[in-house]
C-alpha atoms as a PDB file:
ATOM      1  CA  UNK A   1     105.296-184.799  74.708  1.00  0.00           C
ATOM      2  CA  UNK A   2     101.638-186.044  74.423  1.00  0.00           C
ATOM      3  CA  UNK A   3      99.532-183.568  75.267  1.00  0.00           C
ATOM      4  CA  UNK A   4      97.191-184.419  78.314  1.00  0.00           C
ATOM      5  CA  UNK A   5      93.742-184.293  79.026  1.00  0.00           C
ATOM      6  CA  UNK A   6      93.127-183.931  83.073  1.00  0.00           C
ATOM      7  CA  UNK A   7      89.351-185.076  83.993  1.00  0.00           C
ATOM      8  CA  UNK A   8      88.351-183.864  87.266  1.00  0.00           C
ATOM      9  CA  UNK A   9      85.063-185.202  89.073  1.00  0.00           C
ATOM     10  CA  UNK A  10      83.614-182.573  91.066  1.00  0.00           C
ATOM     11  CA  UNK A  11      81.849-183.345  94.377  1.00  0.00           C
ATOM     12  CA  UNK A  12      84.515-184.436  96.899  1.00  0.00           C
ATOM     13  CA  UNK A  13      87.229-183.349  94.454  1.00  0.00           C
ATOM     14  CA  UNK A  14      86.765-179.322  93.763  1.00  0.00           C
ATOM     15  CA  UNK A  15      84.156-178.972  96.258  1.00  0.00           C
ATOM     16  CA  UNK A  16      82.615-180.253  99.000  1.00  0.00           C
ATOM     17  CA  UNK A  17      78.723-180.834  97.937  1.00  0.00           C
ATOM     18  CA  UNK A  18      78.624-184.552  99.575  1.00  0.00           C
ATOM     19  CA  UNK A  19      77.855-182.169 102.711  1.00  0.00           C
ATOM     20  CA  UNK A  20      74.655-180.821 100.449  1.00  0.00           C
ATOM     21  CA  UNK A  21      73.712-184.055  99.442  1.00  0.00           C
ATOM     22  CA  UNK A  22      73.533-185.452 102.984  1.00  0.00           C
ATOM     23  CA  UNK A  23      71.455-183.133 104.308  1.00  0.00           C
ATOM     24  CA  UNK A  24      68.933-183.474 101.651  1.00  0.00           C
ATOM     25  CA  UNK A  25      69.020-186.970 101.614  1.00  0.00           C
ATOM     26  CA  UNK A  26      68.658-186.838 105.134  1.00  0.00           C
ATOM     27  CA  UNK A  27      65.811-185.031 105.236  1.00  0.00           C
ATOM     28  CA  UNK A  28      64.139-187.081 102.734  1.00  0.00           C
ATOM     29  CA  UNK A  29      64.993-190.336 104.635  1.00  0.00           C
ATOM     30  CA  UNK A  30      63.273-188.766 107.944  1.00  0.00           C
ATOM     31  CA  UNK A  31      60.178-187.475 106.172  1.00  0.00           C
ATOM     32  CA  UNK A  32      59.760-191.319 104.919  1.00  0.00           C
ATOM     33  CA  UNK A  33      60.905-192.755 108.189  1.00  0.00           C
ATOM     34  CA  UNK A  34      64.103-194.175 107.448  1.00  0.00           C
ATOM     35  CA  UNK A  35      67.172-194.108 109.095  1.00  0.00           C
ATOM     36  CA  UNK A  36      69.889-192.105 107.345  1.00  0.00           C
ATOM     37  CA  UNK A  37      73.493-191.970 108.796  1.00  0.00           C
ATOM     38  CA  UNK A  38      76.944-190.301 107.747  1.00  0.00           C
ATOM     39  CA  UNK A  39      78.163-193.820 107.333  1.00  0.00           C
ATOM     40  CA  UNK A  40      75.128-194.669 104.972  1.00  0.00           C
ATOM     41  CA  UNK A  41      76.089-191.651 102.745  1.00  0.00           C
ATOM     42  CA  UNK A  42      79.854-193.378 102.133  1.00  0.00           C
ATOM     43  CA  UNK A  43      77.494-195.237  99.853  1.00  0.00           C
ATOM     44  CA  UNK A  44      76.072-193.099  97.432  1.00  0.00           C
ATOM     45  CA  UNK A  45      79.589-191.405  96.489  1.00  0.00           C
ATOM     46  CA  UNK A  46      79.460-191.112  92.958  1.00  0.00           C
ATOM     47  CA  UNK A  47      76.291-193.014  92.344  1.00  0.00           C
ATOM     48  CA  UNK A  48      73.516-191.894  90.565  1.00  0.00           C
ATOM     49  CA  UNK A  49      70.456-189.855  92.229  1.00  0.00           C
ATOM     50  CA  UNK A  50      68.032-192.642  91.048  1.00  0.00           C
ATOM     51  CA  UNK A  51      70.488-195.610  92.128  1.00  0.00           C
ATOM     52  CA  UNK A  52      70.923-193.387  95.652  1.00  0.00           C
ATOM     53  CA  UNK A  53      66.795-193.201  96.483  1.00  0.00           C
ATOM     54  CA  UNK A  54      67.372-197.001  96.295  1.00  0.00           C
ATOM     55  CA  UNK A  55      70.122-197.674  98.430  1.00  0.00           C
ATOM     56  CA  UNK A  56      67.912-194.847 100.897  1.00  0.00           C
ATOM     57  CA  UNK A  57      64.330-197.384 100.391  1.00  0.00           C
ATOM     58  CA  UNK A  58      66.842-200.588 100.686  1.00  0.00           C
ATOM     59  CA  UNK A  59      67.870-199.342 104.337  1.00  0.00           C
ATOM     60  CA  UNK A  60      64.079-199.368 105.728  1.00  0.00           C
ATOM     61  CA  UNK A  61      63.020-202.251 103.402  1.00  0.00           C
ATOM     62  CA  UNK A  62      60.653-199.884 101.687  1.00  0.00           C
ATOM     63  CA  UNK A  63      58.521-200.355  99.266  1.00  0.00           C
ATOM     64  CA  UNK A  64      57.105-197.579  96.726  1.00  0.00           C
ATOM     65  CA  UNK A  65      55.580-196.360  93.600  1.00  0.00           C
ATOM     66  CA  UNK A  66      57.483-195.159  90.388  1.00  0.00           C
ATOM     67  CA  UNK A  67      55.068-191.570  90.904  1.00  0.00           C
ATOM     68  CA  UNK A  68      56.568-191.363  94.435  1.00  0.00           C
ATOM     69  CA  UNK A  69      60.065-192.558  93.641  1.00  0.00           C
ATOM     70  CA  UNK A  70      60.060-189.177  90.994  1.00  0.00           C
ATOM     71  CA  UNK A  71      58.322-186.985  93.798  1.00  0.00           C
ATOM     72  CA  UNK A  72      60.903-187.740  96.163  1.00  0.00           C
ATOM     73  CA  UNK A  73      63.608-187.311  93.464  1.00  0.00           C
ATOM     74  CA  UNK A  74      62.037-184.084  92.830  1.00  0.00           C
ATOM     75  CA  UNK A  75      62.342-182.471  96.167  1.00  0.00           C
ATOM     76  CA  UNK A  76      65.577-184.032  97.379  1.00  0.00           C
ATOM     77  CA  UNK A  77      66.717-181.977  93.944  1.00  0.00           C
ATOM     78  CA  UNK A  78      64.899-179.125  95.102  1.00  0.00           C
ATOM     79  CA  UNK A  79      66.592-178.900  98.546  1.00  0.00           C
ATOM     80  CA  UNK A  80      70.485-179.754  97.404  1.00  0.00           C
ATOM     81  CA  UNK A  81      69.782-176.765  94.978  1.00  0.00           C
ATOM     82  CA  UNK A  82      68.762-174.280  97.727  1.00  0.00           C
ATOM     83  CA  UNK A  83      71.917-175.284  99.291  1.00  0.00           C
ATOM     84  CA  UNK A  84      74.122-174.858  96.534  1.00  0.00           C
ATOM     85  CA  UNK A  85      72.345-171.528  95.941  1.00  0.00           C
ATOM     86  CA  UNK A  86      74.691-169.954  98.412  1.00  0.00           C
ATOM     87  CA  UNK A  87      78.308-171.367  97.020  1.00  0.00           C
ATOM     88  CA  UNK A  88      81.016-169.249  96.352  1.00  0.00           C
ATOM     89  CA  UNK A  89      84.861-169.206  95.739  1.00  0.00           C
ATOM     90  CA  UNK A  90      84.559-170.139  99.609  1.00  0.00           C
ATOM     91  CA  UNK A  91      83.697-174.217  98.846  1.00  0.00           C
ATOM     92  CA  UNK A  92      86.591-174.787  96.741  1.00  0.00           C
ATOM     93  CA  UNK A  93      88.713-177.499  98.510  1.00  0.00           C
ATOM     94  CA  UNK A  94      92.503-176.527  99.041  1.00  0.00           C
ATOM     95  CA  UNK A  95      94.691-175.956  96.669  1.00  0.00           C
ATOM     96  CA  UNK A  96      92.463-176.763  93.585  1.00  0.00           C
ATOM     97  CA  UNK A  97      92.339-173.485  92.287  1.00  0.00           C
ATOM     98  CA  UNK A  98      95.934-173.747  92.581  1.00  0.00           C
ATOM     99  CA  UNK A  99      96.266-176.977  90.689  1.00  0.00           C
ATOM    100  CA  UNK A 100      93.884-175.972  87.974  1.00  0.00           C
ATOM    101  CA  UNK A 101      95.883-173.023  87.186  1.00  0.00           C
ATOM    102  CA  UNK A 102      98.947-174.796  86.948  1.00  0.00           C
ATOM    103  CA  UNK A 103      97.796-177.227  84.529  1.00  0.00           C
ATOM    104  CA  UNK A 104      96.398-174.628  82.695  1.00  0.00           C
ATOM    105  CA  UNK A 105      99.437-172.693  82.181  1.00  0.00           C
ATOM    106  CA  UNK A 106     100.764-175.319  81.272  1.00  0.00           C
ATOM    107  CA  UNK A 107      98.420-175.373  77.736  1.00  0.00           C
ATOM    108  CA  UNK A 108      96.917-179.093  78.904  1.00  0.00           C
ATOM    109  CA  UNK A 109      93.345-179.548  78.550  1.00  0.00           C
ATOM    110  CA  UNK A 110      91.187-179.691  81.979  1.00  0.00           C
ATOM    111  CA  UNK A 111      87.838-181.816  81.847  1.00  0.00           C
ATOM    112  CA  UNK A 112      84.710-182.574  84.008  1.00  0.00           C
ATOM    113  CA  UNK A 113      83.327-185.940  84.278  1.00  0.00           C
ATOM    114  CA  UNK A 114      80.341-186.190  87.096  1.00  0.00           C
ATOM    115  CA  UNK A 115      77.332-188.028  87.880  1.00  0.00           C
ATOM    116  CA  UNK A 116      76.001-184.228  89.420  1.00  0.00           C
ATOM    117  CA  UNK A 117      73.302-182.910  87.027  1.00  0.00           C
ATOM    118  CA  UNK A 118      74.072-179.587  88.681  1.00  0.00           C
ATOM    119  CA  UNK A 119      77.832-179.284  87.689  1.00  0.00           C
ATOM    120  CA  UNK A 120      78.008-176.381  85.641  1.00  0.00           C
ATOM    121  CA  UNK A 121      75.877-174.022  88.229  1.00  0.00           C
ATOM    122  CA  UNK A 122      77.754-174.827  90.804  1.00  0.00           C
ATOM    123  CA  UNK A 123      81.102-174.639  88.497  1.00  0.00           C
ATOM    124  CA  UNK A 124      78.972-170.860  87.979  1.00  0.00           C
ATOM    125  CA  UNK A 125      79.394-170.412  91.680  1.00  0.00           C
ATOM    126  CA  UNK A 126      82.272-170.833  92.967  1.00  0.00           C
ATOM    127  CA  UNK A 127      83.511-169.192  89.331  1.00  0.00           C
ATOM    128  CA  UNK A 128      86.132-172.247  87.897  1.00  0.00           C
ATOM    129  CA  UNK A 129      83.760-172.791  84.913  1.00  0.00           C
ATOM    130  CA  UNK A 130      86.466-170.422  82.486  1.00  0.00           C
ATOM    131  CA  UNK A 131      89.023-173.778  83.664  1.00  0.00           C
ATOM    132  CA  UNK A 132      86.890-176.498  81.670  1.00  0.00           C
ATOM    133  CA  UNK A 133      87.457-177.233  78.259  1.00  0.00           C
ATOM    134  CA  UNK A 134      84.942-179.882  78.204  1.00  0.00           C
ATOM    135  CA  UNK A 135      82.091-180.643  80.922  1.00  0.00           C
ATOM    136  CA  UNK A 136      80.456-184.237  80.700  1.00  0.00           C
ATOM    137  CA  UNK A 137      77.978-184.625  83.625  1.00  0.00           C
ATOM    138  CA  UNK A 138      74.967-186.392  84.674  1.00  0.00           C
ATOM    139  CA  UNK A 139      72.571-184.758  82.204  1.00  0.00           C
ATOM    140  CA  UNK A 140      75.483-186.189  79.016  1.00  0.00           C
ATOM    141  CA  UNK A 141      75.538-189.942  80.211  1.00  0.00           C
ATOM    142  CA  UNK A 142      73.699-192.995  80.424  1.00  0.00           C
ATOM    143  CA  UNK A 143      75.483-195.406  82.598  1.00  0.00           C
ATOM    144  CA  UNK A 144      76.389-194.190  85.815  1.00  0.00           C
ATOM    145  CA  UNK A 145      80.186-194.964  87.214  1.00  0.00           C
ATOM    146  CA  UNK A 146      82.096-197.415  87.409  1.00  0.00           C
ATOM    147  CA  UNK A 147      80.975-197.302  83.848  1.00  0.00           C
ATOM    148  CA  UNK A 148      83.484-195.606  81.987  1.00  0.00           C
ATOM    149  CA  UNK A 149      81.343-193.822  80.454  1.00  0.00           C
ATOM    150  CA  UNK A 150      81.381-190.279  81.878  1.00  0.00           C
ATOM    151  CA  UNK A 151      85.158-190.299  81.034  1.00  0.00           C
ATOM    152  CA  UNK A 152      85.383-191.764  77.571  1.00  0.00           C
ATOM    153  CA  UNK A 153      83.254-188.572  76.581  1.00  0.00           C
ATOM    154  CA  UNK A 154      85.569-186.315  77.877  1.00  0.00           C
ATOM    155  CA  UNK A 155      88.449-187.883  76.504  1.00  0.00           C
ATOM    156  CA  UNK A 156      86.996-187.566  72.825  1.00  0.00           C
ATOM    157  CA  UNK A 157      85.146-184.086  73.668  1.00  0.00           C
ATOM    158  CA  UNK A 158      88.856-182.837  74.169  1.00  0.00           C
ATOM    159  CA  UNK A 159      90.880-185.489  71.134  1.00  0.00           C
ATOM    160  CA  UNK A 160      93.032-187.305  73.922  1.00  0.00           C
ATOM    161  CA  UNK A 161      93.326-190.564  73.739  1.00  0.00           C
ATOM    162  CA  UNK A 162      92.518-192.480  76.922  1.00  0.00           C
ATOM    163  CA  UNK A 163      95.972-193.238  77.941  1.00  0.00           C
ATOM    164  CA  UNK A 164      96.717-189.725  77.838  1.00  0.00           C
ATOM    165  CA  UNK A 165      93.871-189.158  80.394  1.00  0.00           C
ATOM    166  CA  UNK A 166      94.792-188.606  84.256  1.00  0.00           C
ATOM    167  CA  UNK A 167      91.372-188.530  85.974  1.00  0.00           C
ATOM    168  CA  UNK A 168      91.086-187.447  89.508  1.00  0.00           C
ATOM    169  CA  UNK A 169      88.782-189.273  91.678  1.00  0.00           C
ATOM    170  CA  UNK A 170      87.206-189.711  95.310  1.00  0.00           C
ATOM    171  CA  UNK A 171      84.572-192.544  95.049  1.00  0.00           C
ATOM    172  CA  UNK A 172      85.839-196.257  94.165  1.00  0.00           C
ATOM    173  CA  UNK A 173      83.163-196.058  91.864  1.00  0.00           C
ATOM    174  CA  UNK A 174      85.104-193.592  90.297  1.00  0.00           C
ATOM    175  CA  UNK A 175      88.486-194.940  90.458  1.00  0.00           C
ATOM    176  CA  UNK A 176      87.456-197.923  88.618  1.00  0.00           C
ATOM    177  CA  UNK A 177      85.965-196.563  85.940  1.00  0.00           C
ATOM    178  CA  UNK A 178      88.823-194.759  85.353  1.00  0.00           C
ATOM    179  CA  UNK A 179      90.794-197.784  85.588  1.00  0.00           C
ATOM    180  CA  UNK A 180      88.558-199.513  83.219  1.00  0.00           C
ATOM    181  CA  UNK A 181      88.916-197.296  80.754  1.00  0.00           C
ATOM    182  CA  UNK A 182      92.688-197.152  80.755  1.00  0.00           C
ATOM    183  CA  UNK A 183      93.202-193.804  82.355  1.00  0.00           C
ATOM    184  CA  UNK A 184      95.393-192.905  84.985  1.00  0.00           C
ATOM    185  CA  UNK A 185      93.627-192.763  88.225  1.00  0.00           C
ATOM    186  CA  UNK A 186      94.403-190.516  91.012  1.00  0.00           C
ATOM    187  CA  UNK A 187      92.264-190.861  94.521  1.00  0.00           C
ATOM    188  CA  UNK A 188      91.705-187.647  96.263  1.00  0.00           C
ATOM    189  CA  UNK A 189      91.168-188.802 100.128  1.00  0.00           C
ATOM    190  CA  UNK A 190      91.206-192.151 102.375  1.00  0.00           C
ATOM    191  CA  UNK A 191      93.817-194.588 100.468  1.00  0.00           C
ATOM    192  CA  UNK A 192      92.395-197.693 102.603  1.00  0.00           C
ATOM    193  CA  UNK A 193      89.604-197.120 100.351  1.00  0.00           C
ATOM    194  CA  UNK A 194      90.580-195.550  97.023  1.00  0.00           C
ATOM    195  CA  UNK A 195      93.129-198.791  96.732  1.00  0.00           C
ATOM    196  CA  UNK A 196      92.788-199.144  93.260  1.00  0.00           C
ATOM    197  CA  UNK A 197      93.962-196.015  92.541  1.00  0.00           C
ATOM    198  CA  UNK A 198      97.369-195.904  90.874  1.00  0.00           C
ATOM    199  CA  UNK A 199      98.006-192.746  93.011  1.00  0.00           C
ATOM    200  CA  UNK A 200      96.484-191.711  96.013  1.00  0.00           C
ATOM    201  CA  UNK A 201      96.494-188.259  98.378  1.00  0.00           C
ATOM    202  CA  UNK A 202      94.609-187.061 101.027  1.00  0.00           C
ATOM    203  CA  UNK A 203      93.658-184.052  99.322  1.00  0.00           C
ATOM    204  CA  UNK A 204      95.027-181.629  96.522  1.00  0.00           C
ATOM    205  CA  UNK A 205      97.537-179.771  99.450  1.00  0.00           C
ATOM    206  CA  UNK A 206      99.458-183.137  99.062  1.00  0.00           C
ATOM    207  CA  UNK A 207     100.342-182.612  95.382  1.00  0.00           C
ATOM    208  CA  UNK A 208     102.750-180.568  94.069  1.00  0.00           C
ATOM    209  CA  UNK A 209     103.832-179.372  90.745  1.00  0.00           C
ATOM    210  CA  UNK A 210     106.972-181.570  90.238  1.00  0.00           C
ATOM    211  CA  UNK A 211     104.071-184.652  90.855  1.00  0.00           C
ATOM    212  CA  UNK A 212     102.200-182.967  87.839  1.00  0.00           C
ATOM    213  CA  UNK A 213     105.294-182.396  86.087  1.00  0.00           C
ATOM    214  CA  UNK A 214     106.042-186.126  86.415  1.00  0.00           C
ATOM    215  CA  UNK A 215     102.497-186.976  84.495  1.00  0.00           C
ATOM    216  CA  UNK A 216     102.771-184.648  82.250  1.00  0.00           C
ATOM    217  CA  UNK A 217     106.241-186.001  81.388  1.00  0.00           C
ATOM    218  CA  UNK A 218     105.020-189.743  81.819  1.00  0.00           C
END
């Protein structure tokens, strides 16, 4: 049996920090006059923080300079991070302390691959850091998803090839990246959406050890 390398992405999938980001990016939309719903954060899931102020100045057709572009960057960094100050083992989604120990007991090799710049604090937090043996996040890559990127440097950071690699997922962004890069993808929430996923569940509570068993086998 090929050994397997299991790349996790982290906000929607081991904890919820899309809540975080909203509320920042809310903010920042209000203080610049701009409309910001729950519906217009479904678009910046797992898209860059530079590609997200965009999508933000595309919804109130506004214009502005590259020195207040990196000011706003700045401080909607500044508030996620006060949020995130006060994780614990408390914002780990359901049953993914559960999966990651099963894996690991099983002597497979876990991975990160985010856009988040702030993965391994908030990995610090709610203490699942000792899980990872590789983290490849916004601060290692380039080319934001669905760019394979992210993923291909996990893949060789742990020596598994990519067909070997069963990547876990909640954005489409994400799904197709993994899909691109020849990696079995798994969607973690609304299947409508995550369609191109080769497997799909609501959430982590919805997969159970025989399903690992079955990749792990596959």
């Amino acid at each position: 049996m090929n050994k397997k390398a299991f790349i996790f992405d982290l906000d929607g999938v081991i904890v919820d920090t899309a809540k975080y980001h909203f509320l920042a990016w809310q903010k920042l939309a209000e203080e610049i006059g701009v409309d910001f719903t729950p519906e217009h954060n479904e678009e910046l899931k797992g898209v860059s923080r530079v590609r997200s102020l965009e999508i933000i100045l595309g919804l109130g057709n506004f214009q502005a300079s590259q020195e207040d572009k990196d000011k706003w960057l700045h401080q909607k960094n500044v508030d996620y991070l006060a949020y995130i100050k006060k994780m614990d083992e408390s914002e780990i989604l359901p049953a993914v302390y559960e999966t990651l120990t099963f894996i690991k007991e099983h002597n497979q090799f876990i991975a990160l691959g985010s856009a988040s710049k702030n993965a391994r604090p908030i990995l610090e937090k709610v203490k699942l850091l000792h899980f990872f043996d590789a983290i490849v996040d916004g601060n290692d890559v380039t080319n934001a998803k669905p760019d394979p990127e992210v993923f291909l440097q996990a893949a060789n950071l742990v020596g598994v090839s990519n067909e070997n690699c069963i990547v876990f997922e909640d954005s489409q962004a994400g799904i197709k990246a993994a899909n691109i890069a020849n990696m079995t993808s798994i969607g973690i929430g609304d299947a409508s959406i995550l369609k191109e996923a080769r497997y799909c569940f609501p959430n982590f509570l919805h997969i159970d050890s025989s399903f690992i068993d079955t990749l792990l086998k596959d």
